[in-house]
PDB file of N, CA and C in Angstrom:
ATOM      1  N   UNK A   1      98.438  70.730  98.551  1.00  0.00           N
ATOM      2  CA  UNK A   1      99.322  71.611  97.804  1.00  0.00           C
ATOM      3  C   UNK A   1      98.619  72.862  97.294  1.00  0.00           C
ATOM      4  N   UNK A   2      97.314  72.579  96.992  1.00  0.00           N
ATOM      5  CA  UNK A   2      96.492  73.881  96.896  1.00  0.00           C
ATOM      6  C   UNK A   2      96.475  75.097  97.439  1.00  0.00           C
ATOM      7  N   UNK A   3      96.726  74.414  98.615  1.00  0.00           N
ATOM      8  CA  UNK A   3      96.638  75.575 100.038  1.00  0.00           C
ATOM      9  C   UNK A   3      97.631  76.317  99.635  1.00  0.00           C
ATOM     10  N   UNK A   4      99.151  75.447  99.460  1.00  0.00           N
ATOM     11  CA  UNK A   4     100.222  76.027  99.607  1.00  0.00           C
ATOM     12  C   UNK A   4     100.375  77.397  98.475  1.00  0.00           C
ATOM     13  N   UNK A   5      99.630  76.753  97.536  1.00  0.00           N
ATOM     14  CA  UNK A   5      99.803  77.883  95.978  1.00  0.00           C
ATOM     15  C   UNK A   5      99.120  78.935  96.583  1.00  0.00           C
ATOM     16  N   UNK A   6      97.939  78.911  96.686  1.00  0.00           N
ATOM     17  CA  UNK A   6      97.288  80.279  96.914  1.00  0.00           C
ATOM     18  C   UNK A   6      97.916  81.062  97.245  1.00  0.00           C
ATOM     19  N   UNK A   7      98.845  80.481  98.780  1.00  0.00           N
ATOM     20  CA  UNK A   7      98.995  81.547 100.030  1.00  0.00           C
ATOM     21  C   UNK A   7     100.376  81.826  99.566  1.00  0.00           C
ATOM     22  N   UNK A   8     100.999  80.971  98.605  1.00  0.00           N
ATOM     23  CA  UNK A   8     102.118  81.808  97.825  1.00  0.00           C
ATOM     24  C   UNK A   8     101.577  83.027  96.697  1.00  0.00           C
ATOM     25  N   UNK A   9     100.927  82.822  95.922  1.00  0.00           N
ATOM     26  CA  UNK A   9     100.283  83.495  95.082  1.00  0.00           C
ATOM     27  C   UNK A   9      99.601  84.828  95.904  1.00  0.00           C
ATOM     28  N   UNK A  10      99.290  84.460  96.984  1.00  0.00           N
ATOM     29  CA  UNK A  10      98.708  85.810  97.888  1.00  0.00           C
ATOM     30  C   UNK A  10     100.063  86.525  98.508  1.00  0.00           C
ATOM     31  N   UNK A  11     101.003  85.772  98.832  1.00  0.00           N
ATOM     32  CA  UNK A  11     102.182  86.637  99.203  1.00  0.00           C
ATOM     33  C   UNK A  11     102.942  87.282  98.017  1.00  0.00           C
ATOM     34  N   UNK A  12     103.246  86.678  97.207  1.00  0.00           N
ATOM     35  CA  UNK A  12     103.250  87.157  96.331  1.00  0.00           C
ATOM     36  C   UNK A  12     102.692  88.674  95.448  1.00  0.00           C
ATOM     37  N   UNK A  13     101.626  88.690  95.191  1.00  0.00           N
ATOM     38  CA  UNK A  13     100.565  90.086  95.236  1.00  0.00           C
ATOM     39  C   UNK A  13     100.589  91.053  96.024  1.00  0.00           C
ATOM     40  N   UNK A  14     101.127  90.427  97.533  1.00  0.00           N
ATOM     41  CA  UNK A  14     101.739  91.126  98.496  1.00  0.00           C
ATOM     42  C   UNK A  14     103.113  91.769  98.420  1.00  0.00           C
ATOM     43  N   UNK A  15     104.025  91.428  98.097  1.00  0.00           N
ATOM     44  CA  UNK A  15     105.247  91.890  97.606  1.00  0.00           C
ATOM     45  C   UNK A  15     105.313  93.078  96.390  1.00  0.00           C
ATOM     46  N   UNK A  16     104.468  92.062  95.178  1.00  0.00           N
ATOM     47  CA  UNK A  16     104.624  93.132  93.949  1.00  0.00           C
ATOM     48  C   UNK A  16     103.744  94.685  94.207  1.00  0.00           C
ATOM     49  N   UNK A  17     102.442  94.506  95.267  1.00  0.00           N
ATOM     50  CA  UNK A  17     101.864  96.094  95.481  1.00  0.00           C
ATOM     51  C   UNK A  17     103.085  96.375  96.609  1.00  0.00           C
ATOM     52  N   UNK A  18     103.599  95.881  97.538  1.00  0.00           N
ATOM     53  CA  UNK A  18     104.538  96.777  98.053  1.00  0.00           C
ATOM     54  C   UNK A  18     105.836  97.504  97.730  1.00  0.00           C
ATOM     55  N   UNK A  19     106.319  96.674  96.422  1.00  0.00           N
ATOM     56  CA  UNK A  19     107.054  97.656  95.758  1.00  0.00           C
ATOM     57  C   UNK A  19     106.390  98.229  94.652  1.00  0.00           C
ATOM     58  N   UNK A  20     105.248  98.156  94.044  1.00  0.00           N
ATOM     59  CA  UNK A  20     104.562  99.280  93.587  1.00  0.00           C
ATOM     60  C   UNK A  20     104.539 100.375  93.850  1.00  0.00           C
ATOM     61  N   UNK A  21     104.333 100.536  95.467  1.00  0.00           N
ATOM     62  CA  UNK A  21     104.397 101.637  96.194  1.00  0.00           C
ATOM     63  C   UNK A  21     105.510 102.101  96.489  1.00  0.00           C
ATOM     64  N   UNK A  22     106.225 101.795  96.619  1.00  0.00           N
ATOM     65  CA  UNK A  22     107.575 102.398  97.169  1.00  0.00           C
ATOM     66  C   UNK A  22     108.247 103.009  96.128  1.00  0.00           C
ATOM     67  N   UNK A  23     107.926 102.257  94.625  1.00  0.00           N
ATOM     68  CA  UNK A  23     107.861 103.524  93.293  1.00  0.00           C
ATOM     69  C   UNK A  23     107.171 104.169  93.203  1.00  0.00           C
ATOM     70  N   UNK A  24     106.020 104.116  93.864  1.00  0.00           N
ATOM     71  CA  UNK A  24     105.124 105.416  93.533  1.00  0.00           C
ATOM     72  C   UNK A  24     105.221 106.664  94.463  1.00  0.00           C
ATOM     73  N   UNK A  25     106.171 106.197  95.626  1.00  0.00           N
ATOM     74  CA  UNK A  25     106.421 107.351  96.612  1.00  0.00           C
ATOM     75  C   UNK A  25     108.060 108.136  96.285  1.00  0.00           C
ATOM     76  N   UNK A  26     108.395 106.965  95.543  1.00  0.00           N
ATOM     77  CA  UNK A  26     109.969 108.043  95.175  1.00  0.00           C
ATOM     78  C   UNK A  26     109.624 108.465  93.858  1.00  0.00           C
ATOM     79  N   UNK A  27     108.709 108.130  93.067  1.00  0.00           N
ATOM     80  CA  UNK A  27     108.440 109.324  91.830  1.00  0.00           C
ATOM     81  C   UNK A  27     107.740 110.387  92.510  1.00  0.00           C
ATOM     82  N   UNK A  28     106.942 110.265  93.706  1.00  0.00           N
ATOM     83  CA  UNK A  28     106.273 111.423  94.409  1.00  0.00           C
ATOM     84  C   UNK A  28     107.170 112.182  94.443  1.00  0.00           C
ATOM     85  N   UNK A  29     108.344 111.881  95.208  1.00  0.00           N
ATOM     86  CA  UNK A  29     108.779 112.608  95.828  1.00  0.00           C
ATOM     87  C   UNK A  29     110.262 113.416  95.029  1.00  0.00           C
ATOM     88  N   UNK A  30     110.347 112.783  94.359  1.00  0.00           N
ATOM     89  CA  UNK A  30     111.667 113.089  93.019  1.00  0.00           C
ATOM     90  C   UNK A  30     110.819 114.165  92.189  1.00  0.00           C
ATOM     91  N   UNK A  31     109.519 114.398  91.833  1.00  0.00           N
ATOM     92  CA  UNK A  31     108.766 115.304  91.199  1.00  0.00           C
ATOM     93  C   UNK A  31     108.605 116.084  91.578  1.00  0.00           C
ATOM     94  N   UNK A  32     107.777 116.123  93.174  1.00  0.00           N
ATOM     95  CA  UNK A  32     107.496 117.477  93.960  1.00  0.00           C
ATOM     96  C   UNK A  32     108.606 117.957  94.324  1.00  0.00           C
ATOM     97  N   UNK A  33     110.239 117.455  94.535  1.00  0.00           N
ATOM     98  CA  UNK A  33     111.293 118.249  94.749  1.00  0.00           C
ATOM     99  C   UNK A  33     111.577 118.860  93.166  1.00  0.00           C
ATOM    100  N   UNK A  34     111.354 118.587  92.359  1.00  0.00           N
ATOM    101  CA  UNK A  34     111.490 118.909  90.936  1.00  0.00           C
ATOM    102  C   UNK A  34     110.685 120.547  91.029  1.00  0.00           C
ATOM    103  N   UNK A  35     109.624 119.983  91.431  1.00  0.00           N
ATOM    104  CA  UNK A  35     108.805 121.354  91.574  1.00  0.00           C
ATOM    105  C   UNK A  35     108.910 122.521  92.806  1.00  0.00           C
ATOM    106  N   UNK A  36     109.731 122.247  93.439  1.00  0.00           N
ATOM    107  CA  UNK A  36     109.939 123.006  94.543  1.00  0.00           C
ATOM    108  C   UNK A  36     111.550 123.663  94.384  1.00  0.00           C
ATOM    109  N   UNK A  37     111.969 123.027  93.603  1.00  0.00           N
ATOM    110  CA  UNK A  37     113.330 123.713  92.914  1.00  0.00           C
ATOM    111  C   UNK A  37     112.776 124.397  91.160  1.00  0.00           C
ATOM    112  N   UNK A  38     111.635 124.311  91.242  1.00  0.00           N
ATOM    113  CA  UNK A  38     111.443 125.054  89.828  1.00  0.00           C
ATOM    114  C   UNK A  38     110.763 126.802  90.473  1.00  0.00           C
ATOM    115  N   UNK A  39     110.169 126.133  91.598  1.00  0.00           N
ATOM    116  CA  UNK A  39     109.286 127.553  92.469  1.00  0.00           C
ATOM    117  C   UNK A  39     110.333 128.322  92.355  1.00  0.00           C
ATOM    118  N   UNK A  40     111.707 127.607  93.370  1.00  0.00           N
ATOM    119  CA  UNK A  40     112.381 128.737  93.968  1.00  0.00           C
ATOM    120  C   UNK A  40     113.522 129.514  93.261  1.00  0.00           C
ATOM    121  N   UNK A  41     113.794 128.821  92.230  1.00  0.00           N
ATOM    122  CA  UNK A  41     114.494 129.219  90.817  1.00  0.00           C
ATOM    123  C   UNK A  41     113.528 130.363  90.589  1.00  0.00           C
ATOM    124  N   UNK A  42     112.421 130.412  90.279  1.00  0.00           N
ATOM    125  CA  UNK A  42     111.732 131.162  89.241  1.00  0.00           C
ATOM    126  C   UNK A  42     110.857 132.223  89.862  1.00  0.00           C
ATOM    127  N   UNK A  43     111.556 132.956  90.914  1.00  0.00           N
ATOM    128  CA  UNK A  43     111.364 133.845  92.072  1.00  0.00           C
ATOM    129  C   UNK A  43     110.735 134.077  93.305  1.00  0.00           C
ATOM    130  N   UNK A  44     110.243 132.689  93.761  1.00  0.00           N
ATOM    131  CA  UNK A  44     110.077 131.878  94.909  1.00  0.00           C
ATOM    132  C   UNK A  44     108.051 133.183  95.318  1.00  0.00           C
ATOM    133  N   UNK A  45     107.427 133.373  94.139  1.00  0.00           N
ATOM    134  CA  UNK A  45     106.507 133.562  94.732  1.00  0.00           C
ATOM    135  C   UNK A  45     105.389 133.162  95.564  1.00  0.00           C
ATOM    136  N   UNK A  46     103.945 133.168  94.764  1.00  0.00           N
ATOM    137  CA  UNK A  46     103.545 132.547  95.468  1.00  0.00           C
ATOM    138  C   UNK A  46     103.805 131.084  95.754  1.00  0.00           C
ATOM    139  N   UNK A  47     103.764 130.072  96.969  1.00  0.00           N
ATOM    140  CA  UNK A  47     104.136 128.618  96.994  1.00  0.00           C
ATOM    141  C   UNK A  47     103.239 128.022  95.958  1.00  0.00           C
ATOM    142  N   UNK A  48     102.966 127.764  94.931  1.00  0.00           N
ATOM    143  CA  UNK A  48     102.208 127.267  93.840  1.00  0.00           C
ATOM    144  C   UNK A  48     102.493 125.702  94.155  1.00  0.00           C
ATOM    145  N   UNK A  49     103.822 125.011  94.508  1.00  0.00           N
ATOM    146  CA  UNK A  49     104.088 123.167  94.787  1.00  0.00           C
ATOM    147  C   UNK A  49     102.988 122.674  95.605  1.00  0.00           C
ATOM    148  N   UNK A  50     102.959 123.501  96.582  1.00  0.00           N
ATOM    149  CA  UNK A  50     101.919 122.850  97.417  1.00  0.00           C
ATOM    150  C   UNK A  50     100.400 122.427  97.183  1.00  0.00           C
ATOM    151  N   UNK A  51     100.059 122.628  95.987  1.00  0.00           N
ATOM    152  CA  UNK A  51      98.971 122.120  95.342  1.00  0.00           C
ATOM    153  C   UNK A  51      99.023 120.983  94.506  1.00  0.00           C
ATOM    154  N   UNK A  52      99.937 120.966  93.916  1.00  0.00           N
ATOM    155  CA  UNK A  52     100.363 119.091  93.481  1.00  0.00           C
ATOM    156  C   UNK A  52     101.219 118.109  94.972  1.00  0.00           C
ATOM    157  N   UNK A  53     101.575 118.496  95.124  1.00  0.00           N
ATOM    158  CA  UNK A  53     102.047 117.937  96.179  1.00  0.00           C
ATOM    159  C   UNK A  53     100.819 117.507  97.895  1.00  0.00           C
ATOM    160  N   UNK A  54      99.851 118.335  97.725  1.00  0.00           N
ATOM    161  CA  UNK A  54      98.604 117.725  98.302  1.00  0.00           C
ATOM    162  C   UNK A  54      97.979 116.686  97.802  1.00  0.00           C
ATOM    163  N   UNK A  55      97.513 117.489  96.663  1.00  0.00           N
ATOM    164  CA  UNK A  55      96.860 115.944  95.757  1.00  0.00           C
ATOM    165  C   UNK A  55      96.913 115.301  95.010  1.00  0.00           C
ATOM    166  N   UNK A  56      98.889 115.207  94.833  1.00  0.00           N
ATOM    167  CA  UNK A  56      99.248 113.831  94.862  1.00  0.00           C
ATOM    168  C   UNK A  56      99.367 113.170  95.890  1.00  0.00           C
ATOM    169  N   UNK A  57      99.593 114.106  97.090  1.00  0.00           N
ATOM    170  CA  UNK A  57      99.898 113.494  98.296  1.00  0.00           C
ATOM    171  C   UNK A  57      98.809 112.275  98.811  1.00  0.00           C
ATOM    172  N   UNK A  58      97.315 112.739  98.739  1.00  0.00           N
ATOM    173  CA  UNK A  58      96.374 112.510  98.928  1.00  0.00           C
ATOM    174  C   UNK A  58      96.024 110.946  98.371  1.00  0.00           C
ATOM    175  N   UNK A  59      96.631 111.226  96.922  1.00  0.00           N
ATOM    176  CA  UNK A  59      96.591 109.225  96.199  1.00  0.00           C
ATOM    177  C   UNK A  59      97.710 107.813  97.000  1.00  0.00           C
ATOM    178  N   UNK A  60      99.039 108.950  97.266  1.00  0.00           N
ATOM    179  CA  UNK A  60     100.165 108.352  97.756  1.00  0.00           C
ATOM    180  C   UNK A  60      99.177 107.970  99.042  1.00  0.00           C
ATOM    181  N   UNK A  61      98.866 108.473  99.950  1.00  0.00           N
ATOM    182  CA  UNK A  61      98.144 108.154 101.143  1.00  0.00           C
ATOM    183  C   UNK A  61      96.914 106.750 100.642  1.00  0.00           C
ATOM    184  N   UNK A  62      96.249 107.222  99.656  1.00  0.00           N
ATOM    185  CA  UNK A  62      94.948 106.313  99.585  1.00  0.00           C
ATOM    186  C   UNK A  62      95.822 104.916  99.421  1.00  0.00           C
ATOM    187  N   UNK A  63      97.305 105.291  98.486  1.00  0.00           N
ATOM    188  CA  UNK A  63      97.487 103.433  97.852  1.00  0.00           C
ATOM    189  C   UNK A  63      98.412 102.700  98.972  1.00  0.00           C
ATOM    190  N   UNK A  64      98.883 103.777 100.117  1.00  0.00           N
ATOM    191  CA  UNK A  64      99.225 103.014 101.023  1.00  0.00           C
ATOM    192  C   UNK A  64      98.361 102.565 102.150  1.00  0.00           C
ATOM    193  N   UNK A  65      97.375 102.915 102.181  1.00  0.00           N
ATOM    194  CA  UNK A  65      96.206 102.435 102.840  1.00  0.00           C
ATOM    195  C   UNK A  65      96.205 100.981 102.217  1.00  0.00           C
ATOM    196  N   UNK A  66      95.773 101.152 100.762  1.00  0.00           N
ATOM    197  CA  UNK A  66      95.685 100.063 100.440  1.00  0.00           C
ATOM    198  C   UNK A  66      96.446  98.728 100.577  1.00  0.00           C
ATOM    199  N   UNK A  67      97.268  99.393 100.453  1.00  0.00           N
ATOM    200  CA  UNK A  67      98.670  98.379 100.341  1.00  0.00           C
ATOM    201  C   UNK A  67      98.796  97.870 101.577  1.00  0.00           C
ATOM    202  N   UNK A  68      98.796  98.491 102.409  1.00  0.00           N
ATOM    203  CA  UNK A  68      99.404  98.023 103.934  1.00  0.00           C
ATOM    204  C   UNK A  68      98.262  97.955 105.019  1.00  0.00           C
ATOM    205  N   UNK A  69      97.265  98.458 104.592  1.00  0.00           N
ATOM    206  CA  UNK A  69      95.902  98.388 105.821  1.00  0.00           C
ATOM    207  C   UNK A  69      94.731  97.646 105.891  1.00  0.00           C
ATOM    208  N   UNK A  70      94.723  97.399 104.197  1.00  0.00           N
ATOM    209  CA  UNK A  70      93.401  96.628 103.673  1.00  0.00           C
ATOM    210  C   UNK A  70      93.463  95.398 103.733  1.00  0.00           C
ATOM    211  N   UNK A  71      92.805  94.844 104.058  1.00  0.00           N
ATOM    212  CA  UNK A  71      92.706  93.026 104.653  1.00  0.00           C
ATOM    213  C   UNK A  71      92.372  92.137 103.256  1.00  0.00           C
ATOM    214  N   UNK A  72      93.043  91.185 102.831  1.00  0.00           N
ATOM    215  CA  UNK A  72      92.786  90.482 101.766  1.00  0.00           C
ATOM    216  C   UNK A  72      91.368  90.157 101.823  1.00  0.00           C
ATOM    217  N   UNK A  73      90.354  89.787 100.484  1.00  0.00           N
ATOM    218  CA  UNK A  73      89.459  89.287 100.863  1.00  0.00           C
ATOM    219  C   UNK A  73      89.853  87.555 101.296  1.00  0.00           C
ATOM    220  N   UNK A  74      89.130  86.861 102.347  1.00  0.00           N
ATOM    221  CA  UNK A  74      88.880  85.667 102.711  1.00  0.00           C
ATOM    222  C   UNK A  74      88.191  84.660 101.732  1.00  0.00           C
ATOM    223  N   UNK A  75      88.321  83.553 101.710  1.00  0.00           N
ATOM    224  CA  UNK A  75      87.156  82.417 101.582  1.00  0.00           C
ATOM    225  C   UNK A  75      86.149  82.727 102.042  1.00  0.00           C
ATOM    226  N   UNK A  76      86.046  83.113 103.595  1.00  0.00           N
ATOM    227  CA  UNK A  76      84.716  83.013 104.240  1.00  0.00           C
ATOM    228  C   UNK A  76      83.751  84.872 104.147  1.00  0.00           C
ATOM    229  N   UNK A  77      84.673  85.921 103.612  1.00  0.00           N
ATOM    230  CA  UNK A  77      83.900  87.133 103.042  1.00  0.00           C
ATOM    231  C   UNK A  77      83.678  86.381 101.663  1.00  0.00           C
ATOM    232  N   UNK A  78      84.242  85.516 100.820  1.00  0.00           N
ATOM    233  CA  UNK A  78      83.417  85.275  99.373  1.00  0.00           C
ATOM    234  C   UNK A  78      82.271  84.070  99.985  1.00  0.00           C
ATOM    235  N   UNK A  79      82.221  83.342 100.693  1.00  0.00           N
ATOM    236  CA  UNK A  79      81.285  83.015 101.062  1.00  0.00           C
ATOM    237  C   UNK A  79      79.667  83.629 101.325  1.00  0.00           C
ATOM    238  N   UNK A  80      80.192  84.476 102.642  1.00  0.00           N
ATOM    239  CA  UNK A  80      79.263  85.499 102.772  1.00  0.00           C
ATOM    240  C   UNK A  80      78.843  86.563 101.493  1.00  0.00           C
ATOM    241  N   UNK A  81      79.483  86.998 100.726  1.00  0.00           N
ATOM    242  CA  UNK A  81      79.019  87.741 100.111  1.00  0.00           C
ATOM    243  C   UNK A  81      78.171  86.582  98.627  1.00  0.00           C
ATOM    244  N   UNK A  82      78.280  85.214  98.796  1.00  0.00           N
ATOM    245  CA  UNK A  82      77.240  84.505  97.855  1.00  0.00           C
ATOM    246  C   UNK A  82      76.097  84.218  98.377  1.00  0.00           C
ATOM    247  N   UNK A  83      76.310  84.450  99.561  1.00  0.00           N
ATOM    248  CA  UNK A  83      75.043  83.858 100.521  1.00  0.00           C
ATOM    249  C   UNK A  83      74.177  85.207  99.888  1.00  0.00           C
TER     250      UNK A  83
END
């Protein structure tokens, strides 16, 4: 039954960062349109959005890496890494 908890408890962790993210990409994206309707209201000079909108872009990218690319650690990487 051990087994069974973990690998619920690991799916689990799995679920709650994937909708982590999926709030963290519609506040991205509900903000930088916030700011791209404040540019063009306020005489559409220089594009000034595109500098929050990079590097936020840039975190949105890192936490979906995380979220979706990064390999749980194993038993056998905590192994290795006591050895």
């Amino acid at each position: 039954m051990a087994d069974v908890d973990k690998r619920r408890e690991a799916a689990v962790k799995r679920l709650e960062a994937k909708r982590d993210f999926n709030i963290h990409v519609a506040i991205y994206v509900i903000v930088n349109v916030m700011l791209v309707v404040i540019w063009a209201v306020s005489g559409r000079g220089n594009f000034w959005p595109i500098w929050p909108i990079l590097g936020w872009g840039v975190a949105v990218a890192i936490h979906g890496w995380m979220t979706f690319f990064q390999k749980p650690i194993s038993e056998d990487d905590i192994r290795r890494e006591m050895e």
